[in-house]
C-alpha atoms as a PDB file:
ATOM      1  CA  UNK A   1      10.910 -15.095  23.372  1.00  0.00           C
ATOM      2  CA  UNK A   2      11.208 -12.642  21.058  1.00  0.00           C
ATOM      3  CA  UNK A   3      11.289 -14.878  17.836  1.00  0.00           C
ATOM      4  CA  UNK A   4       7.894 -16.738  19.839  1.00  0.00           C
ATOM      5  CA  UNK A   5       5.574 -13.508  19.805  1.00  0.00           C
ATOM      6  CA  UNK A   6       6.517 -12.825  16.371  1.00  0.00           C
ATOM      7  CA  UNK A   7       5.797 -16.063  14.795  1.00  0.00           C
ATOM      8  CA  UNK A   8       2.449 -15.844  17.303  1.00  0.00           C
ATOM      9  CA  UNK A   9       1.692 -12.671  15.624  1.00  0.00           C
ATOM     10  CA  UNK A  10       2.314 -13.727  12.117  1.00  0.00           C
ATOM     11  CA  UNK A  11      -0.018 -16.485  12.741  1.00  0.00           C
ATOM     12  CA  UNK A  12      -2.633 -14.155  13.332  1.00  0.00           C
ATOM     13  CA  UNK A  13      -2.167 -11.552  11.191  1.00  0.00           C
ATOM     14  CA  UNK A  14      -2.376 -14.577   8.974  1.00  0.00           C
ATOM     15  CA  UNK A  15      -5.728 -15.175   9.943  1.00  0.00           C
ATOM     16  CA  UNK A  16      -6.560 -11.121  10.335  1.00  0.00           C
ATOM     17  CA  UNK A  17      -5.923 -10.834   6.501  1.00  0.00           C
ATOM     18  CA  UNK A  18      -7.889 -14.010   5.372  1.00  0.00           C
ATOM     19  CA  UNK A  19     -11.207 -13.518   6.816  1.00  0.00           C
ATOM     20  CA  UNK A  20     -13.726 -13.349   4.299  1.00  0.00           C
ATOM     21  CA  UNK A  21     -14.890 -15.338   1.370  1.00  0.00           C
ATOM     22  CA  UNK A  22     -12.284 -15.787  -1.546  1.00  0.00           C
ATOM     23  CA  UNK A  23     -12.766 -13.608  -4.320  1.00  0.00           C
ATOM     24  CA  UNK A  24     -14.093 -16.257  -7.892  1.00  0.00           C
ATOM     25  CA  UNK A  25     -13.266 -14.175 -10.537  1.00  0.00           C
ATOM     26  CA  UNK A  26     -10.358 -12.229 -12.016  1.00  0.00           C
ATOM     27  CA  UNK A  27     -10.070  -8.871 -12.674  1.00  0.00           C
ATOM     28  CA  UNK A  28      -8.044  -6.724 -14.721  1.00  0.00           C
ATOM     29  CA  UNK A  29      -7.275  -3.473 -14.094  1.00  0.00           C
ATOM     30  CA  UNK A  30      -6.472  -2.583 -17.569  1.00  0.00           C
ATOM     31  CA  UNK A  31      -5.790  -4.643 -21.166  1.00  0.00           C
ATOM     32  CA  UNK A  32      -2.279  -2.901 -21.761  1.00  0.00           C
ATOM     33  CA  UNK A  33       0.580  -5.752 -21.045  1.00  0.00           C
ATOM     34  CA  UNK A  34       2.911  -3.185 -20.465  1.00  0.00           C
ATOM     35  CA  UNK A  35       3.011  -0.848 -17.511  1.00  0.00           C
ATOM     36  CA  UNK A  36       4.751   2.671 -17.487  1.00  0.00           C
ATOM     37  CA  UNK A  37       4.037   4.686 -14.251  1.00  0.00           C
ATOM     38  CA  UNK A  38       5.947   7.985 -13.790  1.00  0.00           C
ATOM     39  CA  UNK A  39       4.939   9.941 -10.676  1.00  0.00           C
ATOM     40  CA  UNK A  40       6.134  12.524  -8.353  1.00  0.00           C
ATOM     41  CA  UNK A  41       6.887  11.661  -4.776  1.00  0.00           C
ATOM     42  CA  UNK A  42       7.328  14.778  -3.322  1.00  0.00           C
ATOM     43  CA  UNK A  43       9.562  18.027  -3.646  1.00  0.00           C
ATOM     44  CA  UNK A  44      12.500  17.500  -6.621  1.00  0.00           C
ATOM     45  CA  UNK A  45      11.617  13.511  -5.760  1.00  0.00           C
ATOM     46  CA  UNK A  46      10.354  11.516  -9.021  1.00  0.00           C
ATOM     47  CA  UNK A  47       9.371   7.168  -9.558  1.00  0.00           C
ATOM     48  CA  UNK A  48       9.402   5.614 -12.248  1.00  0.00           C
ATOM     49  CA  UNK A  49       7.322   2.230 -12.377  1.00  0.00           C
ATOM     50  CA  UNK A  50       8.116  -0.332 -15.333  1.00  0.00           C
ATOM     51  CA  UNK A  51       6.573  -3.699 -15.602  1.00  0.00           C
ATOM     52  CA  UNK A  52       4.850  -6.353 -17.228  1.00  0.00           C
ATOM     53  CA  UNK A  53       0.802  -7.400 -16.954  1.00  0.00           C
ATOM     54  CA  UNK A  54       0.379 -11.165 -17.324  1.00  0.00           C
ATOM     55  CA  UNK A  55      -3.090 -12.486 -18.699  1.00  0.00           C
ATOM     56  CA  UNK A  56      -3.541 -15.070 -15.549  1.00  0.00           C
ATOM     57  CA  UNK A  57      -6.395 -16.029 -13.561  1.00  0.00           C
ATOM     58  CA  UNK A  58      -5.044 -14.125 -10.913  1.00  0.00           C
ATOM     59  CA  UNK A  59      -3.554 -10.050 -12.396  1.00  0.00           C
ATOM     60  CA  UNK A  60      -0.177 -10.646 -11.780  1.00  0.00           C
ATOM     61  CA  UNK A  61       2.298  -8.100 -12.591  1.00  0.00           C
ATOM     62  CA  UNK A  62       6.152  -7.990 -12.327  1.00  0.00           C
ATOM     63  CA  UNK A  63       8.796  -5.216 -12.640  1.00  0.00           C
ATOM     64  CA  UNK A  64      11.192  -2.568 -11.421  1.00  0.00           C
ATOM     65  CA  UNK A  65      11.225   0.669 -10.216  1.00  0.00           C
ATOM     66  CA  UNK A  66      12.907   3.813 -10.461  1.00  0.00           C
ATOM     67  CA  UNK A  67      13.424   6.551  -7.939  1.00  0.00           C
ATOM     68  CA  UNK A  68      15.420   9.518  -8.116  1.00  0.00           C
ATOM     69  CA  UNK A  69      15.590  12.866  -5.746  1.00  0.00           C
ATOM     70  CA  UNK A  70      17.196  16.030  -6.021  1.00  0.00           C
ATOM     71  CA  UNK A  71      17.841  19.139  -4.071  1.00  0.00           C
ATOM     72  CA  UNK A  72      16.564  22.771  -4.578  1.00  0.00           C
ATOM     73  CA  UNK A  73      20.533  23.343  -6.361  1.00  0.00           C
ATOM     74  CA  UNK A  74      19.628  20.498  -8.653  1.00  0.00           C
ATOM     75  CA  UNK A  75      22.452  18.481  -6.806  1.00  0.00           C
ATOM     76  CA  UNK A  76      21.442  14.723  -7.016  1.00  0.00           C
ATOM     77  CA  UNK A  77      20.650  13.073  -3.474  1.00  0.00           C
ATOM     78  CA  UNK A  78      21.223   9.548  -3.098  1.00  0.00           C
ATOM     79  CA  UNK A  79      18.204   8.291  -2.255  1.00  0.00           C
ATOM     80  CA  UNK A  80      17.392   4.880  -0.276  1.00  0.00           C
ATOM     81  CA  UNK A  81      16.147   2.305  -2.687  1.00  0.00           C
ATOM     82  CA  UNK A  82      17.214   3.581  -6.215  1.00  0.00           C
ATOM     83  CA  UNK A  83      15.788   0.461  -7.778  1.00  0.00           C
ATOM     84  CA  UNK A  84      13.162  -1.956  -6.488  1.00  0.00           C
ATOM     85  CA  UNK A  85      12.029  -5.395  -8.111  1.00  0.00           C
ATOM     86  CA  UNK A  86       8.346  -6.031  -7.621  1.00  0.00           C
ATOM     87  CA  UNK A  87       5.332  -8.288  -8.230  1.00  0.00           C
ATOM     88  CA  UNK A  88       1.801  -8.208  -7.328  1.00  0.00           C
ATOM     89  CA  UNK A  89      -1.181 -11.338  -7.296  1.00  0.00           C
ATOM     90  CA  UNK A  90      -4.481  -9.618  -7.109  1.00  0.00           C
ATOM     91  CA  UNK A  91      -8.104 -10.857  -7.562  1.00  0.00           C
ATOM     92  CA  UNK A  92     -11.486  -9.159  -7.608  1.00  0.00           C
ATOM     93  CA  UNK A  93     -14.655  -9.671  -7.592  1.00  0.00           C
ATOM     94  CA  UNK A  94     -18.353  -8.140  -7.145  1.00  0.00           C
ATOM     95  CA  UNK A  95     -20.019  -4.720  -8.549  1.00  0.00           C
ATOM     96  CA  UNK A  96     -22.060  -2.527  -5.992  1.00  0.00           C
ATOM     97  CA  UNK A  97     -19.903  -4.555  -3.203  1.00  0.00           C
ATOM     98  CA  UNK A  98     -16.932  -5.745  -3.895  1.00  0.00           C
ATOM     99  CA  UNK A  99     -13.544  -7.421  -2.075  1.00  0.00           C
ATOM    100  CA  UNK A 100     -10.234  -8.125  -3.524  1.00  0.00           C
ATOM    101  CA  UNK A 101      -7.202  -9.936  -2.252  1.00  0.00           C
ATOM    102  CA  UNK A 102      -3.472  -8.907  -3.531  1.00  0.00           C
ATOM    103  CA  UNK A 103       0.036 -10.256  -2.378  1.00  0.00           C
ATOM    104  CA  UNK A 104       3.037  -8.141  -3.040  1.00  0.00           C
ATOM    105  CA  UNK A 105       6.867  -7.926  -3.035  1.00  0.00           C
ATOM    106  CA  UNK A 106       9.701  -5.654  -3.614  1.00  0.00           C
ATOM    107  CA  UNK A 107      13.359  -6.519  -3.145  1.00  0.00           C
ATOM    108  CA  UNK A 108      15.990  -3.787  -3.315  1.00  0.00           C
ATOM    109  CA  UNK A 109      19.171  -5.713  -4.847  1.00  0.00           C
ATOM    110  CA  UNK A 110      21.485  -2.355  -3.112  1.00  0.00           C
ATOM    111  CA  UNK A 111      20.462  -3.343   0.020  1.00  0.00           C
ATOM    112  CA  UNK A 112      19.933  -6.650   0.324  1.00  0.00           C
ATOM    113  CA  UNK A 113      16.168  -5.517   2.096  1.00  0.00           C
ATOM    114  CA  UNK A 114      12.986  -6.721   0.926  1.00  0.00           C
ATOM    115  CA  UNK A 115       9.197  -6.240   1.456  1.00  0.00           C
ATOM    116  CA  UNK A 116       6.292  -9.133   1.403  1.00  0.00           C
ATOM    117  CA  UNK A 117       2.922  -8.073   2.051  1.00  0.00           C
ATOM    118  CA  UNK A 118      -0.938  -9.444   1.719  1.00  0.00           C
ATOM    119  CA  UNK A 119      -4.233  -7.824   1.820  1.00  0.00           C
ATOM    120  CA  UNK A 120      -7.746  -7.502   1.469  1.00  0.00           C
ATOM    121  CA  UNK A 121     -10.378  -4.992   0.673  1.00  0.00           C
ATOM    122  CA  UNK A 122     -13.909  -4.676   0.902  1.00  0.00           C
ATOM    123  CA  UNK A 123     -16.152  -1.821  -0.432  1.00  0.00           C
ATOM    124  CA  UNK A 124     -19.293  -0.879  -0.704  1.00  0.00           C
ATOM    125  CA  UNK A 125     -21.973   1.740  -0.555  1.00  0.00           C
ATOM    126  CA  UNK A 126     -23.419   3.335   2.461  1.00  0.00           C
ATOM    127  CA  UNK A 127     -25.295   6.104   0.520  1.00  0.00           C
ATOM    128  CA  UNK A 128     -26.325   6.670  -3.781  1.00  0.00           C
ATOM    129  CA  UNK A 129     -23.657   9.496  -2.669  1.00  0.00           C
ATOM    130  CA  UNK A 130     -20.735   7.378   0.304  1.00  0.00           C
ATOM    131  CA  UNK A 131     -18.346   4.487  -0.545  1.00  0.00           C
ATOM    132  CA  UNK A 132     -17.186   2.832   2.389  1.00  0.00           C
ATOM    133  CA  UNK A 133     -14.155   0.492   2.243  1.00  0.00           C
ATOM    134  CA  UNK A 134     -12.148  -1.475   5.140  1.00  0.00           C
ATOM    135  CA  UNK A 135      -8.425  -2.966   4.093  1.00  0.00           C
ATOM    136  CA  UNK A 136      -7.048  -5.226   6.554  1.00  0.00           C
ATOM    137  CA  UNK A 137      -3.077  -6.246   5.571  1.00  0.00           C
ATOM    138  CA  UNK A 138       0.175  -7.372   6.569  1.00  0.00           C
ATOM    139  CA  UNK A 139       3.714  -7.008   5.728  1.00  0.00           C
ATOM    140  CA  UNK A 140       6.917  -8.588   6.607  1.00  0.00           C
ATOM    141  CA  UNK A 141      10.765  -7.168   5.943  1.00  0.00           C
ATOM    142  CA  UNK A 142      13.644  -9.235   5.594  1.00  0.00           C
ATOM    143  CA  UNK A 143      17.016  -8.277   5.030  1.00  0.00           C
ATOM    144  CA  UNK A 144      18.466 -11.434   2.247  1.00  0.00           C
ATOM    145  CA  UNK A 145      22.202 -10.600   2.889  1.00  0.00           C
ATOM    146  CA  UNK A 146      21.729 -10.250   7.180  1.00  0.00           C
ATOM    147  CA  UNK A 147      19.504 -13.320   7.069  1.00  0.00           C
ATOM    148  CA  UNK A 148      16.759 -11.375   9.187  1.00  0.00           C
ATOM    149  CA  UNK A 149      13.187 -10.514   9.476  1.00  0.00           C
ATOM    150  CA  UNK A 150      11.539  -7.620  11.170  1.00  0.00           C
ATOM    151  CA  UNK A 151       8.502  -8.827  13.197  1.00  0.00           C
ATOM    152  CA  UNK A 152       5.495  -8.257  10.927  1.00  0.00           C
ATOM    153  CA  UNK A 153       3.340  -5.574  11.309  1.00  0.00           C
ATOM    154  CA  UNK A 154      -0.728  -5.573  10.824  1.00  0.00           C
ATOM    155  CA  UNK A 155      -2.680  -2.346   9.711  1.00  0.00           C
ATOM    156  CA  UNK A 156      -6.239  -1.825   8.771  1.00  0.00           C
ATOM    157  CA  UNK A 157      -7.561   1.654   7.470  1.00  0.00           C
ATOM    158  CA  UNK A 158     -10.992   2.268   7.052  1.00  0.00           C
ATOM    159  CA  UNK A 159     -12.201   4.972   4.221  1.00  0.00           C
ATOM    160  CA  UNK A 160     -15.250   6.819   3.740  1.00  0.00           C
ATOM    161  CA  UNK A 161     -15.415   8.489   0.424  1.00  0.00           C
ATOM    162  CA  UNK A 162     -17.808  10.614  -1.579  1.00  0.00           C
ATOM    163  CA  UNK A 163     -17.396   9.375  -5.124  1.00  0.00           C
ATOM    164  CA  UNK A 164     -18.710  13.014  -6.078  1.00  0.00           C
ATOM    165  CA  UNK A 165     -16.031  15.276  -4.606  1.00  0.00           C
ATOM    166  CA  UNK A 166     -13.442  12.497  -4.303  1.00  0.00           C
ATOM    167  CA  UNK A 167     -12.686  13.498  -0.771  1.00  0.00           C
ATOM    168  CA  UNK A 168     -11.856  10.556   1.645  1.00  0.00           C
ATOM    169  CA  UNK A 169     -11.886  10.258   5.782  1.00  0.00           C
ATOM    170  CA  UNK A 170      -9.360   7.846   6.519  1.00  0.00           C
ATOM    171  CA  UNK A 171      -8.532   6.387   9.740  1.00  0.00           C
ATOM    172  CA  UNK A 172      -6.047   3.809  10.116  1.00  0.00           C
ATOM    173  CA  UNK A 173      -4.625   1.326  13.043  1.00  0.00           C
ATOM    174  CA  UNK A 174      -1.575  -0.541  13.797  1.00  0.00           C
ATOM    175  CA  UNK A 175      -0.073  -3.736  15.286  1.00  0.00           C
ATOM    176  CA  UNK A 176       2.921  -4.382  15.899  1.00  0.00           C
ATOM    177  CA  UNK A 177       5.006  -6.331  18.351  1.00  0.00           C
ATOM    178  CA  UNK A 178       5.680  -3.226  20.628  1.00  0.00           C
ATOM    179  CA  UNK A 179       1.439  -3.938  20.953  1.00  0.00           C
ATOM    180  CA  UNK A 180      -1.593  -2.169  19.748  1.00  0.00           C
ATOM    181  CA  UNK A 181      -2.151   1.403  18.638  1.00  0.00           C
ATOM    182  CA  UNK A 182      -5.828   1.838  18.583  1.00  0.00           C
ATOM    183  CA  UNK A 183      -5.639   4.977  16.058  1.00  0.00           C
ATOM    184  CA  UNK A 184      -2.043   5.664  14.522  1.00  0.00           C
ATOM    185  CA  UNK A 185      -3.378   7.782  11.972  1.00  0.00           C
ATOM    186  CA  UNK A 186      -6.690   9.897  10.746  1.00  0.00           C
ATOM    187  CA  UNK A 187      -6.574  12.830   7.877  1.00  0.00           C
ATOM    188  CA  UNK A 188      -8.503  13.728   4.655  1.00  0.00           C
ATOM    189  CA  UNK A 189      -7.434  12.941   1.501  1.00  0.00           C
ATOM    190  CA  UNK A 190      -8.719  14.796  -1.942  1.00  0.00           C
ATOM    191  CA  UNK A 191      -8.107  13.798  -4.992  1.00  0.00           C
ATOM    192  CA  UNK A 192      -7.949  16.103  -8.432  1.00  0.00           C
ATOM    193  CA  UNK A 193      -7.219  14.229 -11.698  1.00  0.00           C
ATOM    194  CA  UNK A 194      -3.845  12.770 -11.549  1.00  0.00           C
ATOM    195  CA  UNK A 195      -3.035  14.599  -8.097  1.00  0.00           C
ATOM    196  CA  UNK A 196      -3.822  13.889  -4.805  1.00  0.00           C
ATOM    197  CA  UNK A 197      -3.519  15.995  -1.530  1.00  0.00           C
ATOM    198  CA  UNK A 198      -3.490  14.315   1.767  1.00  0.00           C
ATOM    199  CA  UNK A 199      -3.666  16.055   5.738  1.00  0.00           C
ATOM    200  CA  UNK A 200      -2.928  13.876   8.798  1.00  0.00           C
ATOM    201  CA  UNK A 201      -2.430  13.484  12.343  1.00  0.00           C
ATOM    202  CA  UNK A 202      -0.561  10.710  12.816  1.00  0.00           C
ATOM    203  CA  UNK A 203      -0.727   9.109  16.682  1.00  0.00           C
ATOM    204  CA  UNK A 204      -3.275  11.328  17.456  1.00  0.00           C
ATOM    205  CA  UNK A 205      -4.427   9.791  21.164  1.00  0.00           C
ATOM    206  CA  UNK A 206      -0.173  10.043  22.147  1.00  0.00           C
ATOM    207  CA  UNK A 207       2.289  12.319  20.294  1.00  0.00           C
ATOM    208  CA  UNK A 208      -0.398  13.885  18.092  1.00  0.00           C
ATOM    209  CA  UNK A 209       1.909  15.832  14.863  1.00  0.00           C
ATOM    210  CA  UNK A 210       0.755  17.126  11.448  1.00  0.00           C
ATOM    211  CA  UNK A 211       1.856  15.610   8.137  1.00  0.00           C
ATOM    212  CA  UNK A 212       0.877  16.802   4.873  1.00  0.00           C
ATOM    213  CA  UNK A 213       2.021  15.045   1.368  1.00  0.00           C
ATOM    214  CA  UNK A 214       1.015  15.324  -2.344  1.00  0.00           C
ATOM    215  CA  UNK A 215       1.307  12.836  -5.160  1.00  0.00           C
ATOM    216  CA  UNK A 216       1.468  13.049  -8.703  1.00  0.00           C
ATOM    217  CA  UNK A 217       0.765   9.966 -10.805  1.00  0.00           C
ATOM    218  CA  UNK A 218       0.567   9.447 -14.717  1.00  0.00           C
ATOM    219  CA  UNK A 219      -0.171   5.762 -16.751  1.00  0.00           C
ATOM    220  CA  UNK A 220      -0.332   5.041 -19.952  1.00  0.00           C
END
């Protein structure tokens, strides 16, 4: 029964992530073939993202990544996927409106777990002065050594941001095979530079509870 409703729901988040036209041309975020992405995840918690850019129709990109955490002594903490193997597939297309498709994956080699996800986006402008955007995706986690899969699990988030300020409303929704949260998460996000603060209730309508979280990110 079990292994029914999830293959149900896969079918349809199948579906849920395709709807729209496909994107015609590629886009690349940037020239450089070679990707280094240090950033700070959170308090004595640091990533490091190495990887390759490959000069495809589609921007595909491949590499690892490095995480590492500490405690206020300095003591190393094991943390629980040291190193990740990824790729992305991402296309995009349009100017004043635009929509782009990606597929993902990560595979911790530790662990034996791995993530496979697709989505799309669409954005465009309300206002000379409001972005809107709507991302619709799904992901799926397998464990390769336990021969298992999770049952996927559908989210959209909807933004509105002011290009100005770079402040964003986000509100985001879930599905899942326990059913449908309506709203699993709304906050404000604001962005300075490299850094980016972010306040949220998460399950606001059942067990509303506060969660704040800063990132740090640096390319070159």
């Amino acid at each position: 029964m079990k292994r029914r409703i999830a293959t149900r729901l896969a079918a349809v988040g199948i579906a849920f992530v395709c709807i729209g036209p496909v994107p015609k041309a590629a886009s690349a975020a940037d020239d450089d073939p070679l990707i280094w992405a240090p950033a700070k995840t959170g308090t004595n918690a640091y990533r490091l993202r190495l990887g390759v850019r490959f000069p495809w129709r589609w921007d595909t990109t491949a590499g690892a990544e490095f995480s590492m955490g500490a405690a206020p002594s300095g003591k190393i903490k094991p943390v629980a996927a040291p190193m990740r193997l990824w790729g992305t597939l991402s296309r995009k297309s349009g100017q004043a409106a635009t929509r782009s498709s990606q597929l993902s994956m990560d595979f911790n080699a530790l662990s034996g777990t791995g993530n496979v996800g697709a989505a799309t986006a669409r954005t465009w402008m309300v206002t000379p002065t409001v972005d809107a955007e709507v991302q619709r995706s799904i992901a799926l986690q397998c464990n390769a050594y336990e021969n298992s899969c999770t049952e996927p699990r559908l989210t959209q988030t909807a933004r509105i941001a002011s290009p100005a300020t770079r402040t964003s409303l986000v509100a985001q929704g879930e599905l899942s095979g326990d059913g449908i949260s309506g709203l699993s998460r709304i906050g404000l996000e604001q962005k300075f530079g490299n850094l980016q603060l972010g306040a949220a209730v998460v399950d606001p309508l059942l067990a509303p509870r506060s969660v704040f979280d800063i990132r740090y990110s640096l390319k070159w």
